[in-house]
N, C-alpha and C. Protein backbone atom coordinates (compact mmCIF):
# COMPACT_ATOMS: atom_id res chain seq x y z
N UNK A 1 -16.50 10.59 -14.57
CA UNK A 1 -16.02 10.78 -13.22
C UNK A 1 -17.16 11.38 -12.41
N UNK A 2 -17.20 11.20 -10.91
CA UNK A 2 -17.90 11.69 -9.95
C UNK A 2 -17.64 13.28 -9.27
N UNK A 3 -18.78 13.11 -8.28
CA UNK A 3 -18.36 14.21 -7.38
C UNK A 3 -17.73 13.60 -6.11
N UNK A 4 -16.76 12.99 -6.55
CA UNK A 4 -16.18 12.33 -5.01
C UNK A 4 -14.57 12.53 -4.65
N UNK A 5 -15.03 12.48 -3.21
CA UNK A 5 -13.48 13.22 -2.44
C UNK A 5 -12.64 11.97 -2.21
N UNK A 6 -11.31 12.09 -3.36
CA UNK A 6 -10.77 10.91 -2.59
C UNK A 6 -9.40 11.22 -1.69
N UNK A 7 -8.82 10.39 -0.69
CA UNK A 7 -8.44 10.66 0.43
C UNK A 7 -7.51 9.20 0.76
N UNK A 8 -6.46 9.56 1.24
CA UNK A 8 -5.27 8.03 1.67
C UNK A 8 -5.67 7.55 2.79
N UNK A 9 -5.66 6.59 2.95
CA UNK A 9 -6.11 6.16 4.55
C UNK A 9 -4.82 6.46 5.60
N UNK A 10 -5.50 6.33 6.86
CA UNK A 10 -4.57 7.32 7.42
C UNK A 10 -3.44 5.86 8.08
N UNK A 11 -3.78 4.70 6.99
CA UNK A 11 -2.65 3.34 8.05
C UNK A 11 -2.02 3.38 7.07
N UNK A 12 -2.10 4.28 6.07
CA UNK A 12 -0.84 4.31 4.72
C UNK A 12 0.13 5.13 4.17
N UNK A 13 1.63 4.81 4.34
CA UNK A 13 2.05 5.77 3.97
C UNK A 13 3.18 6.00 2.52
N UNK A 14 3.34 6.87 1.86
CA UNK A 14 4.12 6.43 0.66
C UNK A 14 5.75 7.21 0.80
N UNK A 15 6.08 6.80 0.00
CA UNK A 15 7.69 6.87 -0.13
C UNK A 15 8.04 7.20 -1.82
N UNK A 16 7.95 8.50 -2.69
CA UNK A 16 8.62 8.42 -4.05
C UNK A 16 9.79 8.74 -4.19
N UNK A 17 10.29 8.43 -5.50
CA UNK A 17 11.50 7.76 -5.89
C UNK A 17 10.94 8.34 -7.40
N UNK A 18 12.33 8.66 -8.10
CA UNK A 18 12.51 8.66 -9.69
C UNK A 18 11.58 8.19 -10.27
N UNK A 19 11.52 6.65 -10.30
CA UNK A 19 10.66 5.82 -10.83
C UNK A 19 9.31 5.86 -10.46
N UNK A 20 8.90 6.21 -9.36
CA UNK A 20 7.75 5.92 -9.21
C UNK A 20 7.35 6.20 -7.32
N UNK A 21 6.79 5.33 -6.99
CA UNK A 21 7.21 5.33 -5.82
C UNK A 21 6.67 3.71 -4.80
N UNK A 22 6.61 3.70 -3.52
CA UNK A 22 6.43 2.75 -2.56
C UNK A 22 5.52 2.99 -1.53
N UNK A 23 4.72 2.26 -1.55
CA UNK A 23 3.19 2.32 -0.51
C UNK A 23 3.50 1.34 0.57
N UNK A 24 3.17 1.84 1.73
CA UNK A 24 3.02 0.79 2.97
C UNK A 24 1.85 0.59 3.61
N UNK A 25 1.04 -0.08 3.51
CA UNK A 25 -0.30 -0.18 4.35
C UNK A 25 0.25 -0.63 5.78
N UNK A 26 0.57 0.41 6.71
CA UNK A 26 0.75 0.20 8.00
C UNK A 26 0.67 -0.98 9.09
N UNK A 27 -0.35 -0.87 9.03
CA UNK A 27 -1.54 -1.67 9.93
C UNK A 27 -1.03 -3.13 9.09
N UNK A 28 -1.39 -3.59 8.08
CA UNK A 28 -1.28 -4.81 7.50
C UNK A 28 0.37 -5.64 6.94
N UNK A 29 0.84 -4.13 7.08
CA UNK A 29 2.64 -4.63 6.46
C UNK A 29 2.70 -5.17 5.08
N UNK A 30 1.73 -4.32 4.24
CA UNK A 30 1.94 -4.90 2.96
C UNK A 30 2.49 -3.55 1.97
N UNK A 31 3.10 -4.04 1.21
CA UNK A 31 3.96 -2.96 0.18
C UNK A 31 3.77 -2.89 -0.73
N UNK A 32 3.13 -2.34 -1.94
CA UNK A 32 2.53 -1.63 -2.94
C UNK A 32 3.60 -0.97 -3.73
N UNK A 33 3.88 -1.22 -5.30
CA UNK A 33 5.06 -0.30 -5.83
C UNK A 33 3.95 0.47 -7.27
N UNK A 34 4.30 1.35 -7.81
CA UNK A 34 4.11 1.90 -8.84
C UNK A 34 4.85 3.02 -9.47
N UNK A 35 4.44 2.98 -11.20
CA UNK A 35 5.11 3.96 -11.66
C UNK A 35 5.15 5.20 -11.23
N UNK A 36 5.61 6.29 -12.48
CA UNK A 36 5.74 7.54 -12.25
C UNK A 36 4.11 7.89 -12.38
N UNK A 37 3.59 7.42 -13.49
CA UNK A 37 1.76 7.88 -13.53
C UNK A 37 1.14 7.50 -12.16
N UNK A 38 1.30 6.45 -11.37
CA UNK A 38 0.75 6.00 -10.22
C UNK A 38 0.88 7.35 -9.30
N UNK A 39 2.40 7.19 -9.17
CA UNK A 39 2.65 8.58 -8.48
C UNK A 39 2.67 9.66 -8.74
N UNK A 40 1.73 10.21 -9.86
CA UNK A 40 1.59 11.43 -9.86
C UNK A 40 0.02 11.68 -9.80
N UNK A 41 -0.66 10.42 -9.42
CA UNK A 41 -2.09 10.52 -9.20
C UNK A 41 -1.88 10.03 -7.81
N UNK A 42 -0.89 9.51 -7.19
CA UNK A 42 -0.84 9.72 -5.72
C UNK A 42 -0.70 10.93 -5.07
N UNK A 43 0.22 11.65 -6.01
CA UNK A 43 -0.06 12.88 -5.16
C UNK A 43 -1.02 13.55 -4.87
N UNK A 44 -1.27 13.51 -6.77
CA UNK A 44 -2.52 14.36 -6.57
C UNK A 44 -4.10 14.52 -5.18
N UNK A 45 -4.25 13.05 -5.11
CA UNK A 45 -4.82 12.43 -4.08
C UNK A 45 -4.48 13.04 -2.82
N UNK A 46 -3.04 13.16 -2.45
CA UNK A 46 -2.64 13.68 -1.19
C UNK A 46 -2.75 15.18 -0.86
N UNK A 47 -3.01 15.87 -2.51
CA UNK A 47 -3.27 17.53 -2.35
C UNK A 47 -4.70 17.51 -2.32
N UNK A 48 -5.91 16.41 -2.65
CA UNK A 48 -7.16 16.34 -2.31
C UNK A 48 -7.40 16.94 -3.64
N UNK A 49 -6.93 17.16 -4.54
CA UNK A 49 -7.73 17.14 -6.06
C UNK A 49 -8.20 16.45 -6.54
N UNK A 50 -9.41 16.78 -7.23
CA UNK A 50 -10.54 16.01 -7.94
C UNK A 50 -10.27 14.71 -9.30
N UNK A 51 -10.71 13.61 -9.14
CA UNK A 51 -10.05 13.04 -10.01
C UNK A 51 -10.02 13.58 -11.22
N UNK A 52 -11.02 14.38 -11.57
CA UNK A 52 -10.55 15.21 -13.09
C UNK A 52 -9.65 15.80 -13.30
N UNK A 53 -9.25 16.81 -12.14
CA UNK A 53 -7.86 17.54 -12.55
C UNK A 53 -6.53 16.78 -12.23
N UNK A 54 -6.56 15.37 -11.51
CA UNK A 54 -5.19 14.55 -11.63
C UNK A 54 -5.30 14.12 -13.25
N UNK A 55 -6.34 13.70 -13.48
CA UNK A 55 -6.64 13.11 -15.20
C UNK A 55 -6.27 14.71 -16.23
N UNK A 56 -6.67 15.18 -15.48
CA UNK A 56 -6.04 16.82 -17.06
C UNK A 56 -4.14 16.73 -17.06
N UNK A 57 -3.89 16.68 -15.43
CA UNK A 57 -2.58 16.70 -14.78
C UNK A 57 -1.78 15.78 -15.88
N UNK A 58 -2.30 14.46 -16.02
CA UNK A 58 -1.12 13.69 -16.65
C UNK A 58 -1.77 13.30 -17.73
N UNK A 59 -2.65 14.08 -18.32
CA UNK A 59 -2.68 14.24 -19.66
C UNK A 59 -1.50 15.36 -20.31
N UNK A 60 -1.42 16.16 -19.41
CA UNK A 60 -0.66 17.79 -19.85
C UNK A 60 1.12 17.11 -20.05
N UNK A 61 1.15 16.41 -18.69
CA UNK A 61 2.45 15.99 -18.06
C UNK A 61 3.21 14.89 -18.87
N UNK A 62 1.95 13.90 -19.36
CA UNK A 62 3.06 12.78 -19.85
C UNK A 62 2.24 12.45 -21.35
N UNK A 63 1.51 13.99 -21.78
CA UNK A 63 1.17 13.81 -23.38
C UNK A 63 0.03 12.34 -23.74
N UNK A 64 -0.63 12.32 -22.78
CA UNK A 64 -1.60 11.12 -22.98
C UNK A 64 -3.11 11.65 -23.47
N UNK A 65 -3.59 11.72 -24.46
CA UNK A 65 -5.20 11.83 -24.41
C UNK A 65 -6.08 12.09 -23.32
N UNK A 66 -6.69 13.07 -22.86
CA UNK A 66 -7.70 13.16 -21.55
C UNK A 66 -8.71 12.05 -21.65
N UNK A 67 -9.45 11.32 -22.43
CA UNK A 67 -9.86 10.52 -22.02
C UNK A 67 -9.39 9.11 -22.16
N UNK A 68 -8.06 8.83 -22.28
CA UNK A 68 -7.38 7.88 -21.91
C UNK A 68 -6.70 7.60 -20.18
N UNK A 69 -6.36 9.04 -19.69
CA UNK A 69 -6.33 9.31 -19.18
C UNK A 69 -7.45 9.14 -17.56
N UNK A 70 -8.13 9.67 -17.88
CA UNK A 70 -9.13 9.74 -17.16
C UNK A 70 -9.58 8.03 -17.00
N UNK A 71 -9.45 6.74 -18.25
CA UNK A 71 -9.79 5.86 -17.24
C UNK A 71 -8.87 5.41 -16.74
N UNK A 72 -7.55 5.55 -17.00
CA UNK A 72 -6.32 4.49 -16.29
C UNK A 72 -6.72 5.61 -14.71
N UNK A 73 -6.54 6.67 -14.64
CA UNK A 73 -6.61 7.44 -13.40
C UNK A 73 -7.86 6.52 -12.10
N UNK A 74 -9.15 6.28 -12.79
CA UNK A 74 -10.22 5.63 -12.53
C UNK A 74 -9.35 4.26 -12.26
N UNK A 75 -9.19 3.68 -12.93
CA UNK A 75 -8.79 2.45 -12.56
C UNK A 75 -7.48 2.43 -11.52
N UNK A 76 -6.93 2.67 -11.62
CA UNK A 76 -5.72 3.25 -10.57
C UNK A 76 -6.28 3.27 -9.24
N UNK A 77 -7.11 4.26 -9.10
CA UNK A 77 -7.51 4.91 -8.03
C UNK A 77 -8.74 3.63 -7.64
N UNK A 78 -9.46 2.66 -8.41
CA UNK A 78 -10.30 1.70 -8.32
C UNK A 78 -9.38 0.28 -6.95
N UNK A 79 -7.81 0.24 -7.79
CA UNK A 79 -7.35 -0.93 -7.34
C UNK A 79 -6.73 -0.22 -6.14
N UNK A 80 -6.46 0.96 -5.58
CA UNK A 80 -6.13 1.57 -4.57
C UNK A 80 -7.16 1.44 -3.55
N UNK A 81 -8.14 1.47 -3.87
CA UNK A 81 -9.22 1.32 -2.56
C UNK A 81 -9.71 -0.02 -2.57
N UNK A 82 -9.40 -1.03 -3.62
CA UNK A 82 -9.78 -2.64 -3.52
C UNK A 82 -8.42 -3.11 -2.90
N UNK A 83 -7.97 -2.12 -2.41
CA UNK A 83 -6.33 -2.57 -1.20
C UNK A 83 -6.58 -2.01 -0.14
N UNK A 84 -7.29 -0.75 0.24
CA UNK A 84 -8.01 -0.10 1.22
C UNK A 84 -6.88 0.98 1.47
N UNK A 85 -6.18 1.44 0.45
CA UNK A 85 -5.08 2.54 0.78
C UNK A 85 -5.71 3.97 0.28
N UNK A 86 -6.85 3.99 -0.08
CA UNK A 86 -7.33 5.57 -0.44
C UNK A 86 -9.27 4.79 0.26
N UNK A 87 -9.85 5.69 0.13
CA UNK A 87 -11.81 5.57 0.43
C UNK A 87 -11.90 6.87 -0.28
N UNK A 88 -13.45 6.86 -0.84
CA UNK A 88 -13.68 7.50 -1.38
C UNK A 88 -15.01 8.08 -0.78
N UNK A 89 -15.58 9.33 -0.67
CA UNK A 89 -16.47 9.38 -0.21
C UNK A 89 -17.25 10.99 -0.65
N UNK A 90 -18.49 11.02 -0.62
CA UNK A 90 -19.27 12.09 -1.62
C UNK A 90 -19.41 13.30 -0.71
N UNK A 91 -19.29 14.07 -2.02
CA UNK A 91 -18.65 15.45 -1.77
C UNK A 91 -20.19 15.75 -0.99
């Protein structure tokens, strides 16, 4: 992992639910669903924590290996900005 700040774009907004939750890219009207892991590295994102400590977060939370962890978090957070709903940018 980097030293990088990641951040929601500001044409997106989410909606959680039990399961998981619901993304709206504003501007474009497109809708995005994911699990409970999605959404708990969405949040994290929205409190502006570092992708390492969302990756410790749901290692602790849902008993997964930290470095298993750490790449689904990476990848997650990869297909979130190849949708343009988070940017990432150096600390």
């Amino acid at each position: 992992m980097s030293n990088l700040s990641i951040s929601v774009n500001h044409d997106v907004t989410a909606a959680h639910h039990d399961e998981g939750m619901v993304i709206l890219h504003v501007s474009n009207g497109h809708l995005y669903t994911s699990n409970r892991i999605g959404s708990c590295i969405w949040r994290g994102i929205e409190r502006r924590l570092p992708l390492e400590a969302i990756a410790q977060e749901i290692s602790e939370v849902y008993h997964i290996a930290l470095p298993t962890a750490c790449e689904h978090a990476q990848r997650f957070v990869g297909e979130l900005e190849r949708h343009v709903l988070v940017r990432r940018e150096a600390l």
